[in-house]
N, C-alpha and C. Protein backbone atom coordinates (compact mmCIF):
# COMPACT_ATOMS: atom_id res chain seq x y z
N UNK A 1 3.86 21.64 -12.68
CA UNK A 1 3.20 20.97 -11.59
C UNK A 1 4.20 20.67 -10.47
N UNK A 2 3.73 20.48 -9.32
CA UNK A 2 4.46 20.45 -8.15
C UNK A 2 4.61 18.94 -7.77
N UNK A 3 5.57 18.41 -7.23
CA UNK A 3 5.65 17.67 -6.81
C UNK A 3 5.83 17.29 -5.38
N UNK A 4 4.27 17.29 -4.81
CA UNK A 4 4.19 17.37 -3.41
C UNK A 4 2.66 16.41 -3.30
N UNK A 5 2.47 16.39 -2.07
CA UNK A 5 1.17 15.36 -1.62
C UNK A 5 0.32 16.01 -0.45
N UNK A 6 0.10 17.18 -0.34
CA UNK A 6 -0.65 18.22 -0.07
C UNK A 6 -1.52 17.69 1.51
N UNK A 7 -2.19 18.20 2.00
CA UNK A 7 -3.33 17.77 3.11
C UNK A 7 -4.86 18.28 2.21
N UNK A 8 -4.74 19.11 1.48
CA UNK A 8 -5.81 19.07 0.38
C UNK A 8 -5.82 17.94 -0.94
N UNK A 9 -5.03 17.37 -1.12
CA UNK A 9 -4.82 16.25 -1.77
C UNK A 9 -5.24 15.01 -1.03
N UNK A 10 -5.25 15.00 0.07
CA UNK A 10 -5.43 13.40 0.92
C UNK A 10 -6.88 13.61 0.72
N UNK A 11 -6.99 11.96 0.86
CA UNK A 11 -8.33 11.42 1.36
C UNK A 11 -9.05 11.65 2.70
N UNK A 12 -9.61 11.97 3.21
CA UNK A 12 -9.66 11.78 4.29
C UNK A 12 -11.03 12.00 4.91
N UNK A 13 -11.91 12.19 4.17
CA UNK A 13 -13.58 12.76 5.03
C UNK A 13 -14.21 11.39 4.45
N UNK A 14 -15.05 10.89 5.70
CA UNK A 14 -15.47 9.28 6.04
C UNK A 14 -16.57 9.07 4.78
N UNK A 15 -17.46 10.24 4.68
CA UNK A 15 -18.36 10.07 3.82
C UNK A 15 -17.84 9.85 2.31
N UNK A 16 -16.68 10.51 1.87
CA UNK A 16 -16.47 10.08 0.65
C UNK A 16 -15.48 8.78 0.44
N UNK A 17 -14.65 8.74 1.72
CA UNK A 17 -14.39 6.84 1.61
C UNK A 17 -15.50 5.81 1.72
N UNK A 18 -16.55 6.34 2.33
CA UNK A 18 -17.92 5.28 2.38
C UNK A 18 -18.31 5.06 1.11
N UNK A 19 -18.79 6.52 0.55
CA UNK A 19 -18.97 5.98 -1.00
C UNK A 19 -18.05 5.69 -1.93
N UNK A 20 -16.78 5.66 -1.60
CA UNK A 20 -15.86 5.58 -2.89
C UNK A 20 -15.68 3.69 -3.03
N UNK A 21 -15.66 3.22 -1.22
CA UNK A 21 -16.11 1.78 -1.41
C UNK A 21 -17.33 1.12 -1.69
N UNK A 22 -18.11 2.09 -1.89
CA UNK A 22 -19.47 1.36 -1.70
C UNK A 22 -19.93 1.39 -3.99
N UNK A 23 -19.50 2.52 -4.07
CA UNK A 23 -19.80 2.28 -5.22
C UNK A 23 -18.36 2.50 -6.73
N UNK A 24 -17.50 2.27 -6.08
CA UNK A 24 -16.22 2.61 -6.60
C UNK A 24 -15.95 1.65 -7.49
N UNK A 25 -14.88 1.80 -8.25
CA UNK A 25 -13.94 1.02 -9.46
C UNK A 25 -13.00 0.18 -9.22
N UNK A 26 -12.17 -0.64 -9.29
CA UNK A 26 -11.18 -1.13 -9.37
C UNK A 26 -10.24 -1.20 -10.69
N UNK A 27 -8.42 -1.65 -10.17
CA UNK A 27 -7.68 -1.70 -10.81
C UNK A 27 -6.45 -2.16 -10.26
N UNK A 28 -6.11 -3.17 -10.54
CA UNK A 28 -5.35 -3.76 -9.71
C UNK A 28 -3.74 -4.37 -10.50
N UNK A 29 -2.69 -3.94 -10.22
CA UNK A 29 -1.36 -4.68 -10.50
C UNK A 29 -1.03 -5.22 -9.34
N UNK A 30 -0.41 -6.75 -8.92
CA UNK A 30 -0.02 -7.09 -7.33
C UNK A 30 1.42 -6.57 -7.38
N UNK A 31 1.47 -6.14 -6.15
CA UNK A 31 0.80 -6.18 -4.89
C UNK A 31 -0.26 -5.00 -4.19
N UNK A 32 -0.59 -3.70 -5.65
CA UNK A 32 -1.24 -2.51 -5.25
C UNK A 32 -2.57 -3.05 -6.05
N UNK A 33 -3.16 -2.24 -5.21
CA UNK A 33 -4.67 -2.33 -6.10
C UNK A 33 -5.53 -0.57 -5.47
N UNK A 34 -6.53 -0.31 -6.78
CA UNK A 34 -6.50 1.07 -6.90
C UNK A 34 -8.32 1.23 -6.53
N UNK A 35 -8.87 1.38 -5.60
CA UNK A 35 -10.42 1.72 -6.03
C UNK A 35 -10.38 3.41 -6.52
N UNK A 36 -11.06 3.29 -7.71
CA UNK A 36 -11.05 5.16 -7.68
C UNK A 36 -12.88 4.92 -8.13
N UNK A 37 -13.28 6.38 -8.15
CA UNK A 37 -14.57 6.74 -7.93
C UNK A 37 -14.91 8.32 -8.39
N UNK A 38 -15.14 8.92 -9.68
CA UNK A 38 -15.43 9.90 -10.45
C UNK A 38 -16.03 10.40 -9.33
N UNK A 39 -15.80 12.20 -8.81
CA UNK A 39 -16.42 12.47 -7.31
C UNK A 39 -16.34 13.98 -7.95
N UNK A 40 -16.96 14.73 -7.83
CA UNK A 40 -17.18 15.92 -7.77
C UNK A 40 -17.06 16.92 -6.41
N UNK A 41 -15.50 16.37 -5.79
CA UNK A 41 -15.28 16.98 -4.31
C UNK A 41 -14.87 18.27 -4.41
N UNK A 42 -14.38 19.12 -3.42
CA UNK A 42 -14.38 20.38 -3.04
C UNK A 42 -13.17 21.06 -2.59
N UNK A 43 -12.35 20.09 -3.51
CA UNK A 43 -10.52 19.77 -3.46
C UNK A 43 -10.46 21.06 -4.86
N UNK A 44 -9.12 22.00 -4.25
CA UNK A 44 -8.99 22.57 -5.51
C UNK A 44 -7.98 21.56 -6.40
N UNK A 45 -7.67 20.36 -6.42
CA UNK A 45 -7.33 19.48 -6.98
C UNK A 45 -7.61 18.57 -7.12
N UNK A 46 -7.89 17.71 -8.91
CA UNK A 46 -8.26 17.39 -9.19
C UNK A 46 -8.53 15.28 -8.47
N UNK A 47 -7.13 14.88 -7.83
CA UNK A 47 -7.68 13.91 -7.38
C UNK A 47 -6.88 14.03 -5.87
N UNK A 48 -7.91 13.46 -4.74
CA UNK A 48 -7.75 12.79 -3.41
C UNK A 48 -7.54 11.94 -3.34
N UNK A 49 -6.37 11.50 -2.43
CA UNK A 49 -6.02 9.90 -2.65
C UNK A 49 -5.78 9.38 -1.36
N UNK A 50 -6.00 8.18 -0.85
CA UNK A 50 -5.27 7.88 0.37
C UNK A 50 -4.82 6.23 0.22
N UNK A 51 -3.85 6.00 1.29
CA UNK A 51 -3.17 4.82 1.06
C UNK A 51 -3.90 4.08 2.33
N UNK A 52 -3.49 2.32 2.26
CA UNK A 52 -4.41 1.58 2.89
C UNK A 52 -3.40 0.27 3.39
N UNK A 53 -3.16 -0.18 4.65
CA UNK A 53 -2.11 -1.26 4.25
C UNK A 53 -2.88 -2.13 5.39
N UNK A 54 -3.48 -3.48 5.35
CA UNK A 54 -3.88 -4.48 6.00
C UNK A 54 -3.14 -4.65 7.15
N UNK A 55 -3.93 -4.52 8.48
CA UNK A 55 -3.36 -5.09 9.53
C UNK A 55 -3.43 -6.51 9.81
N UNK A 56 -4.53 -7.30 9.31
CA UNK A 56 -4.29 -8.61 8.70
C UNK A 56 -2.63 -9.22 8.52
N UNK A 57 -2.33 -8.38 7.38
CA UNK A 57 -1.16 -9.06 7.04
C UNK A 57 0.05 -8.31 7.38
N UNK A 58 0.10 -7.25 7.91
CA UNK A 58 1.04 -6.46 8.46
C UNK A 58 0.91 -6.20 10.32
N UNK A 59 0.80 -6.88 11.27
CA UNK A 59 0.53 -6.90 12.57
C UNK A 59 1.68 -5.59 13.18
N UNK A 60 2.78 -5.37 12.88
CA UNK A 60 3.62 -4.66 13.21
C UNK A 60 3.06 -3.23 12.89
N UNK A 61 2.96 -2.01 13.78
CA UNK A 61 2.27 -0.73 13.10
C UNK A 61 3.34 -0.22 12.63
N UNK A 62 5.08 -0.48 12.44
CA UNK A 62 6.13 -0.02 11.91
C UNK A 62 6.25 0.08 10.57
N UNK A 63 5.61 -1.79 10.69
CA UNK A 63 5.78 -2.09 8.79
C UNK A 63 4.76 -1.43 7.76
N UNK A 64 3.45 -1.53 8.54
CA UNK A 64 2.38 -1.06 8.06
C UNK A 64 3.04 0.72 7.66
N UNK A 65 2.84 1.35 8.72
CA UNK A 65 3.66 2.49 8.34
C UNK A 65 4.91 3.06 7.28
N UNK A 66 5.89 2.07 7.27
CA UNK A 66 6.63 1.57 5.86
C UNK A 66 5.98 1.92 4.85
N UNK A 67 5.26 0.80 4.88
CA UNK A 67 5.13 0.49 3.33
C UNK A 67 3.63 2.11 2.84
N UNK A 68 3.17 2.34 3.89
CA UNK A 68 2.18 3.26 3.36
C UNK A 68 3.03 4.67 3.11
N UNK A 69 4.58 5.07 3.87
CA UNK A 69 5.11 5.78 3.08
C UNK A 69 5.96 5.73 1.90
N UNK A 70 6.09 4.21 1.77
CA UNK A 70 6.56 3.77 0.49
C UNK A 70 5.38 4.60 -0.71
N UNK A 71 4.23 3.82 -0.46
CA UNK A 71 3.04 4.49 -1.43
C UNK A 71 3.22 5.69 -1.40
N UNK A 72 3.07 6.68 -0.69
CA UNK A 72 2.75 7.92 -0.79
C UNK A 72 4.10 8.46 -1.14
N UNK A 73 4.68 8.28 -1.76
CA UNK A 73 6.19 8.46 -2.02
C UNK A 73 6.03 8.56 -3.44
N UNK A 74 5.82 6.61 -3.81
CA UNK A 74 5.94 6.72 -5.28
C UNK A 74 4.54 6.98 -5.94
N UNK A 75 3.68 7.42 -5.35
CA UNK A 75 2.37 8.46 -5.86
C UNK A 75 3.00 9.38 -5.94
N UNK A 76 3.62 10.46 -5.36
CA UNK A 76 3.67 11.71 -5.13
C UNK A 76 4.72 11.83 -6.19
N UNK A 77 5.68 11.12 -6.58
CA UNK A 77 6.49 11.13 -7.81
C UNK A 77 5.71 11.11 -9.59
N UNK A 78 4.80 10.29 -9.37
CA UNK A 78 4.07 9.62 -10.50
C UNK A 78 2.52 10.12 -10.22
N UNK A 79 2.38 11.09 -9.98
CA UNK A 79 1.03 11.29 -9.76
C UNK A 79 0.56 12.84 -11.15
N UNK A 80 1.73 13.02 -11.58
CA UNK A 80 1.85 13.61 -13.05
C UNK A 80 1.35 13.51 -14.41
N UNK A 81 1.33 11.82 -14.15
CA UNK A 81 0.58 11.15 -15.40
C UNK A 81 -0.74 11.59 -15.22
N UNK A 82 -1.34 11.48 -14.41
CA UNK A 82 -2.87 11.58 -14.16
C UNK A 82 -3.24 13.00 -14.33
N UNK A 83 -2.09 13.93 -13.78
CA UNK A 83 -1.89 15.43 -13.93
C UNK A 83 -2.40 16.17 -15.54
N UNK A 84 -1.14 15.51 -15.99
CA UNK A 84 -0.83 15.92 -17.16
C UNK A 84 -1.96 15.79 -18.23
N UNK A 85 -2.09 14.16 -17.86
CA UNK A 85 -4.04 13.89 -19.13
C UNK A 85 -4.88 14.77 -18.66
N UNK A 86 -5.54 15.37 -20.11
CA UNK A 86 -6.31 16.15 -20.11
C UNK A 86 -8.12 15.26 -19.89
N UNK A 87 -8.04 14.38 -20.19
CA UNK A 87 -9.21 13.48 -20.03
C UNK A 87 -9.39 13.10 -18.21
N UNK A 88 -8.42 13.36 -17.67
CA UNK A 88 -8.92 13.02 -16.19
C UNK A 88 -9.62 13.90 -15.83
N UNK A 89 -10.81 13.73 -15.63
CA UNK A 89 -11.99 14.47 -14.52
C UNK A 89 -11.50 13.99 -12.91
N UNK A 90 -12.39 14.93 -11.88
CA UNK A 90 -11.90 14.76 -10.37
C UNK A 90 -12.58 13.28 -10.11
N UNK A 91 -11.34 13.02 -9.42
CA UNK A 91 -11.56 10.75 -8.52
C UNK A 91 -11.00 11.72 -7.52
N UNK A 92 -11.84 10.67 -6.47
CA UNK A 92 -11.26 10.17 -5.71
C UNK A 92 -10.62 8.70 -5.40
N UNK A 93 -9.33 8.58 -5.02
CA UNK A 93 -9.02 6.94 -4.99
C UNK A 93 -8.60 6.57 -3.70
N UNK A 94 -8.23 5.23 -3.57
CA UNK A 94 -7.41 4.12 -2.24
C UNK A 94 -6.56 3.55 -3.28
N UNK A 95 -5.66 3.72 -2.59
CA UNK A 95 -4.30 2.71 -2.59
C UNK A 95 -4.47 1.77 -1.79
N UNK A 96 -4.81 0.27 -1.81
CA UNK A 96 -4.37 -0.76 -0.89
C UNK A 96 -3.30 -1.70 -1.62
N UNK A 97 -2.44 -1.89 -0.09
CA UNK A 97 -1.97 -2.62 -0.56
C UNK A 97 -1.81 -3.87 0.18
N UNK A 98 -1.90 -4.80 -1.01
CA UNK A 98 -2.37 -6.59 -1.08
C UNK A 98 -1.64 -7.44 -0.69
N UNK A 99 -0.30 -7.01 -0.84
CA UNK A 99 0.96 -7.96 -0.64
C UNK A 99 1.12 -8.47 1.34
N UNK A 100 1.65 -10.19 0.99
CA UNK A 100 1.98 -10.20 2.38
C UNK A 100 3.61 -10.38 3.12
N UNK A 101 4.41 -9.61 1.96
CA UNK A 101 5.67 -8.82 2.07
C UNK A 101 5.96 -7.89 1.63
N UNK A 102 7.30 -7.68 2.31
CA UNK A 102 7.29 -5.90 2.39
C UNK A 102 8.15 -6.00 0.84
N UNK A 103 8.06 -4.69 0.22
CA UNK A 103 8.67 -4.65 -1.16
C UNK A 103 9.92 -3.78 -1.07
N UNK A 104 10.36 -3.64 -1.60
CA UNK A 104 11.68 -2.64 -1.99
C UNK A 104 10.96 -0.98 -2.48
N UNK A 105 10.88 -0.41 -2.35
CA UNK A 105 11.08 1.03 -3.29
C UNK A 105 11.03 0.96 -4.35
N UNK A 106 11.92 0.72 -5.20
CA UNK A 106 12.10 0.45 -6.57
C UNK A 106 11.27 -0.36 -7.24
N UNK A 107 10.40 -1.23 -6.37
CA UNK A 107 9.49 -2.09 -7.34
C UNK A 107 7.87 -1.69 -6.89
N UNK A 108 8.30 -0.74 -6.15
CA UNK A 108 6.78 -0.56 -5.35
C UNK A 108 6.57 1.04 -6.52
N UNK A 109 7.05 1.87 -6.77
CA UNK A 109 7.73 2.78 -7.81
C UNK A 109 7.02 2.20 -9.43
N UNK A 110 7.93 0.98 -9.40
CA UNK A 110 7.36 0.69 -10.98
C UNK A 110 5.45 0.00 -10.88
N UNK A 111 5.55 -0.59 -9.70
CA UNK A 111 4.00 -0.90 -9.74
C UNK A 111 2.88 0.14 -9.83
N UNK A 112 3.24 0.94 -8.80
CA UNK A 112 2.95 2.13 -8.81
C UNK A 112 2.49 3.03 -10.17
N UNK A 113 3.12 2.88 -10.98
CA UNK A 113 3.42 3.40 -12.51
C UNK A 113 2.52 3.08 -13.42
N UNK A 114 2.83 1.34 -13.20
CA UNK A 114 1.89 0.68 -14.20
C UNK A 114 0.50 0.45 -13.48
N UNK A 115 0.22 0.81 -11.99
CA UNK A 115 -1.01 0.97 -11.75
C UNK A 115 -1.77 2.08 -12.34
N UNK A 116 -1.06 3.08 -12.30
CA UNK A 116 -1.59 4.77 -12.42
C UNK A 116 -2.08 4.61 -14.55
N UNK A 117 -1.43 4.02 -15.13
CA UNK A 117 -0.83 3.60 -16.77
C UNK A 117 -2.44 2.81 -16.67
N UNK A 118 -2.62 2.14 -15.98
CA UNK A 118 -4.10 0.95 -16.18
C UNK A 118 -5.43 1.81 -16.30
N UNK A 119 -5.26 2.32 -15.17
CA UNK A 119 -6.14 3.52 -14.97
C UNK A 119 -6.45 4.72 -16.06
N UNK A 120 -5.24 5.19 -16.08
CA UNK A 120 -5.41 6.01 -17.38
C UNK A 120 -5.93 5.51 -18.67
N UNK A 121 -5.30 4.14 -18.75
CA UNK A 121 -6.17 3.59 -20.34
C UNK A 121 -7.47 3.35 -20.34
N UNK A 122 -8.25 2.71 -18.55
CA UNK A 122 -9.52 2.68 -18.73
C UNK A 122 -10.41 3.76 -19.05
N UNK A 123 -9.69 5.02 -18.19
CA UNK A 123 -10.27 5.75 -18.58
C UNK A 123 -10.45 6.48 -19.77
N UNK A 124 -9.55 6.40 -20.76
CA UNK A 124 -9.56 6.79 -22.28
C UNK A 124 -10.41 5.75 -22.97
N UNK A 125 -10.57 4.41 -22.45
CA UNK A 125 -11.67 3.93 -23.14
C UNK A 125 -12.82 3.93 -22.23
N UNK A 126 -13.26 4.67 -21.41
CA UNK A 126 -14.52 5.11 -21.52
C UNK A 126 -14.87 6.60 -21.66
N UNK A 127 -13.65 7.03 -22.08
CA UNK A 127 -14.48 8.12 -22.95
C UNK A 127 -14.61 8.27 -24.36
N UNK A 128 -14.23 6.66 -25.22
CA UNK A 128 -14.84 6.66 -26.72
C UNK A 128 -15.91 6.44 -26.64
């Protein structure tokens, strides 16, 4: 598997962020939190993802920008796990993130991890 974050990999068509909030999942470690949404899209890969960072709490478009390539960073590293299970069917997800400071790399990385780790277990228990 490659380790890249594609323009066929992003999120990005309005109708399936409408429904992915409107009838989507949650999963949340702070300061990330994950909506994903079982989607049968038209991605030759299996999940679309896009990142989300509050202008609320980020007013600066620098920081905001930061931290959303922070995310798409340590997704694009860790986005293997989800790869690799054979039980993942196609999601689409959002990355938002919750926090109202900026994080380091290294901890945005391990959240990151144990977000993607939450996810994966729900989904192994709903497919017993």
């Amino acid at each position: 598997m490659r380790y890249t974050f594609r323009n066929e990999e992003k999120l990005k068509k309005k109708i399936l962020i409408s429904e992915l909030f409107a009838s989507g999942k949650s999963a949340s470690v702070f300061p990330l939190k994950m909506i994903y949404l079982q989607n049968d899209h038209d991605s030759p890969f299996k999940i679309q993802a896009g990142v989300s960072v509050s202008k609320r709490n980020f007013k600066r478009a620098v920081d905001r920008n930061r931290i959303k390539r922070l995310m798409r960073e340590s997704y694009r590293k860790n986005k293997y796990l989800m790869y690799n299970d054979e039980d993942t069917k196609k999601h689409i997800m959002m990355f938002i993130y919750q926090g109202k400071d900026e994080v380091s790399y290294e901890l945005m990385e391990e959240k990151m991890t144990q977000l993607i780790e939450k996810f994966l277990q729900k989904q192994k228990s709903l497919a017993k």
